[in-house]
N, C-alpha and C. Protein backbone atom coordinates (compact mmCIF):
# COMPACT_ATOMS: atom_id res chain seq x y z
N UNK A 1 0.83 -1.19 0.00
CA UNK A 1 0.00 0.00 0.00
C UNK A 1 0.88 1.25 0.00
N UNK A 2 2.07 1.31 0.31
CA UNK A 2 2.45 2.16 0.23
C UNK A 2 3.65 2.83 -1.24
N UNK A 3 3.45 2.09 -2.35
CA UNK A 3 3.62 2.28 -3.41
C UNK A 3 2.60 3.08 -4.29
N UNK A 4 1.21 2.61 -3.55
CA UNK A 4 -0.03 2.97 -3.84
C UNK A 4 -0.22 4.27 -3.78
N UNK A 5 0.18 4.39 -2.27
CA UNK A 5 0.00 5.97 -1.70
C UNK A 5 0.89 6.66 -2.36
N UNK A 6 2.46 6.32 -2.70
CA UNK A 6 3.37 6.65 -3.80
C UNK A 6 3.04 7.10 -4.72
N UNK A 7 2.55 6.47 -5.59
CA UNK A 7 2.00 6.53 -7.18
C UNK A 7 0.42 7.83 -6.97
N UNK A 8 -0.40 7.75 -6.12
CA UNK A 8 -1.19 8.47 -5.59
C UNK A 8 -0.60 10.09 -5.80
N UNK A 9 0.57 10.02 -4.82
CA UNK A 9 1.02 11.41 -4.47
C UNK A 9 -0.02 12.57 -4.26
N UNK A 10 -0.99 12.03 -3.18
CA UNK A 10 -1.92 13.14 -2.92
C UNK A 10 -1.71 13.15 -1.31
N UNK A 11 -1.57 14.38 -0.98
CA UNK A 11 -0.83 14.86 0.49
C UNK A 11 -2.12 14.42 1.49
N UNK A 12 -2.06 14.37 2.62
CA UNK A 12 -2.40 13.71 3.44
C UNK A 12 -2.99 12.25 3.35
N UNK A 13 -2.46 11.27 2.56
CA UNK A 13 -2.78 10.37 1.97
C UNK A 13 -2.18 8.89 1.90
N UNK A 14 -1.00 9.22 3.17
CA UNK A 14 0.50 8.15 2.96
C UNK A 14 -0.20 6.92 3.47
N UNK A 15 0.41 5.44 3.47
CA UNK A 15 0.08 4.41 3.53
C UNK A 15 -0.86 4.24 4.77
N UNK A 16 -0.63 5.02 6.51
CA UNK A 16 -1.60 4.80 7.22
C UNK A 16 -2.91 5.36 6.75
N UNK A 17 -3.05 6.79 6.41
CA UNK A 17 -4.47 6.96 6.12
C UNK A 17 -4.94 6.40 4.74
N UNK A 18 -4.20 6.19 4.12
CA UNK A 18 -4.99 5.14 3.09
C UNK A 18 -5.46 4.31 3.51
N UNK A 19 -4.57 3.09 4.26
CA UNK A 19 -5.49 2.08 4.72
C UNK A 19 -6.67 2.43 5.81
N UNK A 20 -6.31 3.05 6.62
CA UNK A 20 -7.77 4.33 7.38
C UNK A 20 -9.09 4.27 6.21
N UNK A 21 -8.61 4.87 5.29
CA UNK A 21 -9.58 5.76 4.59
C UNK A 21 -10.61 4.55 4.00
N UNK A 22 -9.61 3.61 3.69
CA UNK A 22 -10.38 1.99 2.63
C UNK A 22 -11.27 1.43 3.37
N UNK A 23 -10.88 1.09 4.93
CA UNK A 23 -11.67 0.65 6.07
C UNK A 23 -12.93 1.49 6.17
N UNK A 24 -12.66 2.45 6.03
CA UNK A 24 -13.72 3.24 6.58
C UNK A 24 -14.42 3.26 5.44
N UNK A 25 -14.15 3.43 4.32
CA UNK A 25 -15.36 2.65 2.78
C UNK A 25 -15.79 1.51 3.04
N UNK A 26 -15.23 0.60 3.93
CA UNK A 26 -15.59 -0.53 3.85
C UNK A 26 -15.13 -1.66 2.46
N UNK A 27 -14.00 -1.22 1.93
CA UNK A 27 -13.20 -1.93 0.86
C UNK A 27 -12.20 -2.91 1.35
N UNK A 28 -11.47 -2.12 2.26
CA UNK A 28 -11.19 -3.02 3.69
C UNK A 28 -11.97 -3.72 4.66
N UNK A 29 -10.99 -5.10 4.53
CA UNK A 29 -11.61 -5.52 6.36
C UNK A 29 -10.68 -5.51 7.00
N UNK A 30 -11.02 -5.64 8.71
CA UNK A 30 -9.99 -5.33 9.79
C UNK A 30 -8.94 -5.89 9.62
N UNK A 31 -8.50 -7.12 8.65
CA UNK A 31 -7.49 -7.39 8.18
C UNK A 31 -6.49 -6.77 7.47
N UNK A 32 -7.02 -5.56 6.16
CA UNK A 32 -6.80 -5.16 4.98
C UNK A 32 -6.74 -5.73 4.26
N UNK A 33 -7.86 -6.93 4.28
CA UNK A 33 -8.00 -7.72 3.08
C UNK A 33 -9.49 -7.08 2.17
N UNK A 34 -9.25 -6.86 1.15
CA UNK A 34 -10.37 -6.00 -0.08
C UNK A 34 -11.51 -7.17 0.17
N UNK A 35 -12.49 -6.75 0.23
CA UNK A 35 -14.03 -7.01 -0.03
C UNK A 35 -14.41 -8.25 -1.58
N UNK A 36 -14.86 -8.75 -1.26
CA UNK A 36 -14.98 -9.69 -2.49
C UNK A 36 -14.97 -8.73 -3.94
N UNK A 37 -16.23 -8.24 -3.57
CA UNK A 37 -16.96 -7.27 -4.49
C UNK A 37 -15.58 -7.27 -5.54
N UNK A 38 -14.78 -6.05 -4.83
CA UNK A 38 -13.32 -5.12 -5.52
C UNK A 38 -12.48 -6.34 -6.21
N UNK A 39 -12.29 -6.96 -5.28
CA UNK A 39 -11.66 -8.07 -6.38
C UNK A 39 -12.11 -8.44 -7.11
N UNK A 40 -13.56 -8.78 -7.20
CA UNK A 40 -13.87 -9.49 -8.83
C UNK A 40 -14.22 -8.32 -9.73
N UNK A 41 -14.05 -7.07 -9.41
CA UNK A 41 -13.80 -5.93 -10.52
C UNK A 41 -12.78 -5.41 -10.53
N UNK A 42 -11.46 -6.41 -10.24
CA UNK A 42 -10.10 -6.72 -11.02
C UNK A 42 -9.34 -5.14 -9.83
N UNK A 43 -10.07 -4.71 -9.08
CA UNK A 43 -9.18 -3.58 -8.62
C UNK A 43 -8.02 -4.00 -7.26
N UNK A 44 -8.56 -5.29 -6.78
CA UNK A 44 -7.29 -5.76 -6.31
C UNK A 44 -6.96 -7.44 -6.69
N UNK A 45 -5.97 -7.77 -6.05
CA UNK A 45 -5.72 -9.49 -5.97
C UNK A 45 -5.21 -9.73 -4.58
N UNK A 46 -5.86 -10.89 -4.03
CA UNK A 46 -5.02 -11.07 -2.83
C UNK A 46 -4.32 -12.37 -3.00
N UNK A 47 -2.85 -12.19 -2.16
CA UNK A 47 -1.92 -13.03 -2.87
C UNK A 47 -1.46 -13.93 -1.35
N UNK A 48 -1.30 -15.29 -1.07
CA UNK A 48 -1.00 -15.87 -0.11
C UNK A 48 -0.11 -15.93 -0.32
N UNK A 49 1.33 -15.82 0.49
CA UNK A 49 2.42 -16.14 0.74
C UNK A 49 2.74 -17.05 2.03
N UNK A 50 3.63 -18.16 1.72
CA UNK A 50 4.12 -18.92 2.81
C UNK A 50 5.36 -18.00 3.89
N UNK A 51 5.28 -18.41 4.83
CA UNK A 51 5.84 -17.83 5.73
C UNK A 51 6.71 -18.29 6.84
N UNK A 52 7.82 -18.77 6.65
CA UNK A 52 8.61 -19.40 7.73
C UNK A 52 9.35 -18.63 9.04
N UNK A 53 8.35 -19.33 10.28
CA UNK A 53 8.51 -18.61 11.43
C UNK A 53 8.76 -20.11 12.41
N UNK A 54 9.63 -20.81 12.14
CA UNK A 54 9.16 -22.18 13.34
C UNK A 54 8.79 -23.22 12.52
N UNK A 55 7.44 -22.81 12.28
CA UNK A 55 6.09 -23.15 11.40
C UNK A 55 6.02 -22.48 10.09
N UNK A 56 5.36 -23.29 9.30
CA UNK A 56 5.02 -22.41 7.78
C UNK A 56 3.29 -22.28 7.80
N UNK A 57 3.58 -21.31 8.25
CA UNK A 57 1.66 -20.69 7.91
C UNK A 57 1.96 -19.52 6.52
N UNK A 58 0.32 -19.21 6.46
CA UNK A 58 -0.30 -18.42 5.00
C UNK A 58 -0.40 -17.24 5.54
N UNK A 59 0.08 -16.07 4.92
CA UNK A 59 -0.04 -14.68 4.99
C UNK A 59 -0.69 -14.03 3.99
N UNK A 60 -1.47 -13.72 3.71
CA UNK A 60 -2.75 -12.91 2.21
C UNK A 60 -1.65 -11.63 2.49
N UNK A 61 -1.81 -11.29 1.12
CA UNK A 61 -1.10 -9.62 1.13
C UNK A 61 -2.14 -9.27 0.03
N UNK A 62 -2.55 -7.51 0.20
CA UNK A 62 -3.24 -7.81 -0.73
C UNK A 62 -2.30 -6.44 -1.78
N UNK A 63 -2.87 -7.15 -3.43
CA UNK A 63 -2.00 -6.09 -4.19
C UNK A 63 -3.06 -5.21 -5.08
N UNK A 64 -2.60 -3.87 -5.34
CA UNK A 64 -3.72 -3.18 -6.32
C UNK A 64 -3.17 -2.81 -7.33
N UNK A 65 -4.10 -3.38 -7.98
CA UNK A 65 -4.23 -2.87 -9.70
C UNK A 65 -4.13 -1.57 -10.08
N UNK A 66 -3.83 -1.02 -11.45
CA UNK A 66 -3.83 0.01 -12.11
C UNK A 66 -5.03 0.65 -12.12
N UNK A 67 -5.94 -0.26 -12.67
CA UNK A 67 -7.58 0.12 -11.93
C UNK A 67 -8.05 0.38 -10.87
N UNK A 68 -7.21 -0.38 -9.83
CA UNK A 68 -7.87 0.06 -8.45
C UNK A 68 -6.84 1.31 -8.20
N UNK A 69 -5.91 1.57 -8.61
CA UNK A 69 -5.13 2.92 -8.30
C UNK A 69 -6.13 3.98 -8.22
N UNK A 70 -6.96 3.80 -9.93
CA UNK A 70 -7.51 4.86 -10.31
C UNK A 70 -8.85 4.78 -9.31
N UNK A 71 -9.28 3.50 -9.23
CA UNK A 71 -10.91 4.06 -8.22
C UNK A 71 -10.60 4.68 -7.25
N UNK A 72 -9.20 4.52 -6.33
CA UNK A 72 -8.66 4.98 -4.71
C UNK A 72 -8.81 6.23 -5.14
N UNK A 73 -8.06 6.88 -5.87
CA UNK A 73 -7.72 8.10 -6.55
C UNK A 73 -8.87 8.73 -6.60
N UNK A 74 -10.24 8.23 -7.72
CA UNK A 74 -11.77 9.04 -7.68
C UNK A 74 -12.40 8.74 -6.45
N UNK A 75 -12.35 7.99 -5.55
CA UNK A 75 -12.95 8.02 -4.33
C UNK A 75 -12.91 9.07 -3.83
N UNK A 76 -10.94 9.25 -3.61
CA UNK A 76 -10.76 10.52 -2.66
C UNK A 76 -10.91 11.72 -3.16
N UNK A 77 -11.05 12.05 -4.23
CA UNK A 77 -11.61 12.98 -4.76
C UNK A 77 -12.58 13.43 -4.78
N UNK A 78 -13.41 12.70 -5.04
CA UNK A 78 -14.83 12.67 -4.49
C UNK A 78 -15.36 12.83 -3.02
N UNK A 79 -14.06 12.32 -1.98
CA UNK A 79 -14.72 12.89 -0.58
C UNK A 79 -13.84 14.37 -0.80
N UNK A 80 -13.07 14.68 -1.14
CA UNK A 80 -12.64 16.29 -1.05
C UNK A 80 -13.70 17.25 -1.38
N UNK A 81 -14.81 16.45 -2.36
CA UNK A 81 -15.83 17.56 -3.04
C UNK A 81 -16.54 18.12 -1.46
């Protein structure tokens, strides 16, 4: 997310209040994992990665699309109106 907020480059906007802002759309869940919905309109993917700690458990990361750049982008624009 914070490549996101990068590519974004809109000021008060860096990786914590982004993920703030998604939650609070409800695009996020308390995880920061995207909503079914968003994923199957290609604006994110969530990606499991293995994880060696001891144990090998599953970690979801989630990644956004060029498309979902642009919806984050008209969202917040749209709350500035």
């Amino acid at each position: 997310m914070q490549e996101v907020a990068k590519k974004l480059n809109i000021k008060a906007y860096g990786r914590t209040n982004l993920f703030k802002f998604l939650k609070e759309k409800n695009i996020l869940d308390e995880f920061n994992r995207p909503q079914r919905e968003y994923v199957e309109k290609g604006y994110f993917k969530l990606v499991v990665n293995p994880v060696h700690a001891g144990k090998v458990f599953h970690s979801p990361s989630c990644r956004v699309s060029k498309d979902g750049i642009e919806f984050i982008r008209s969202l917040i624009e749209n709350e500035k109106e």
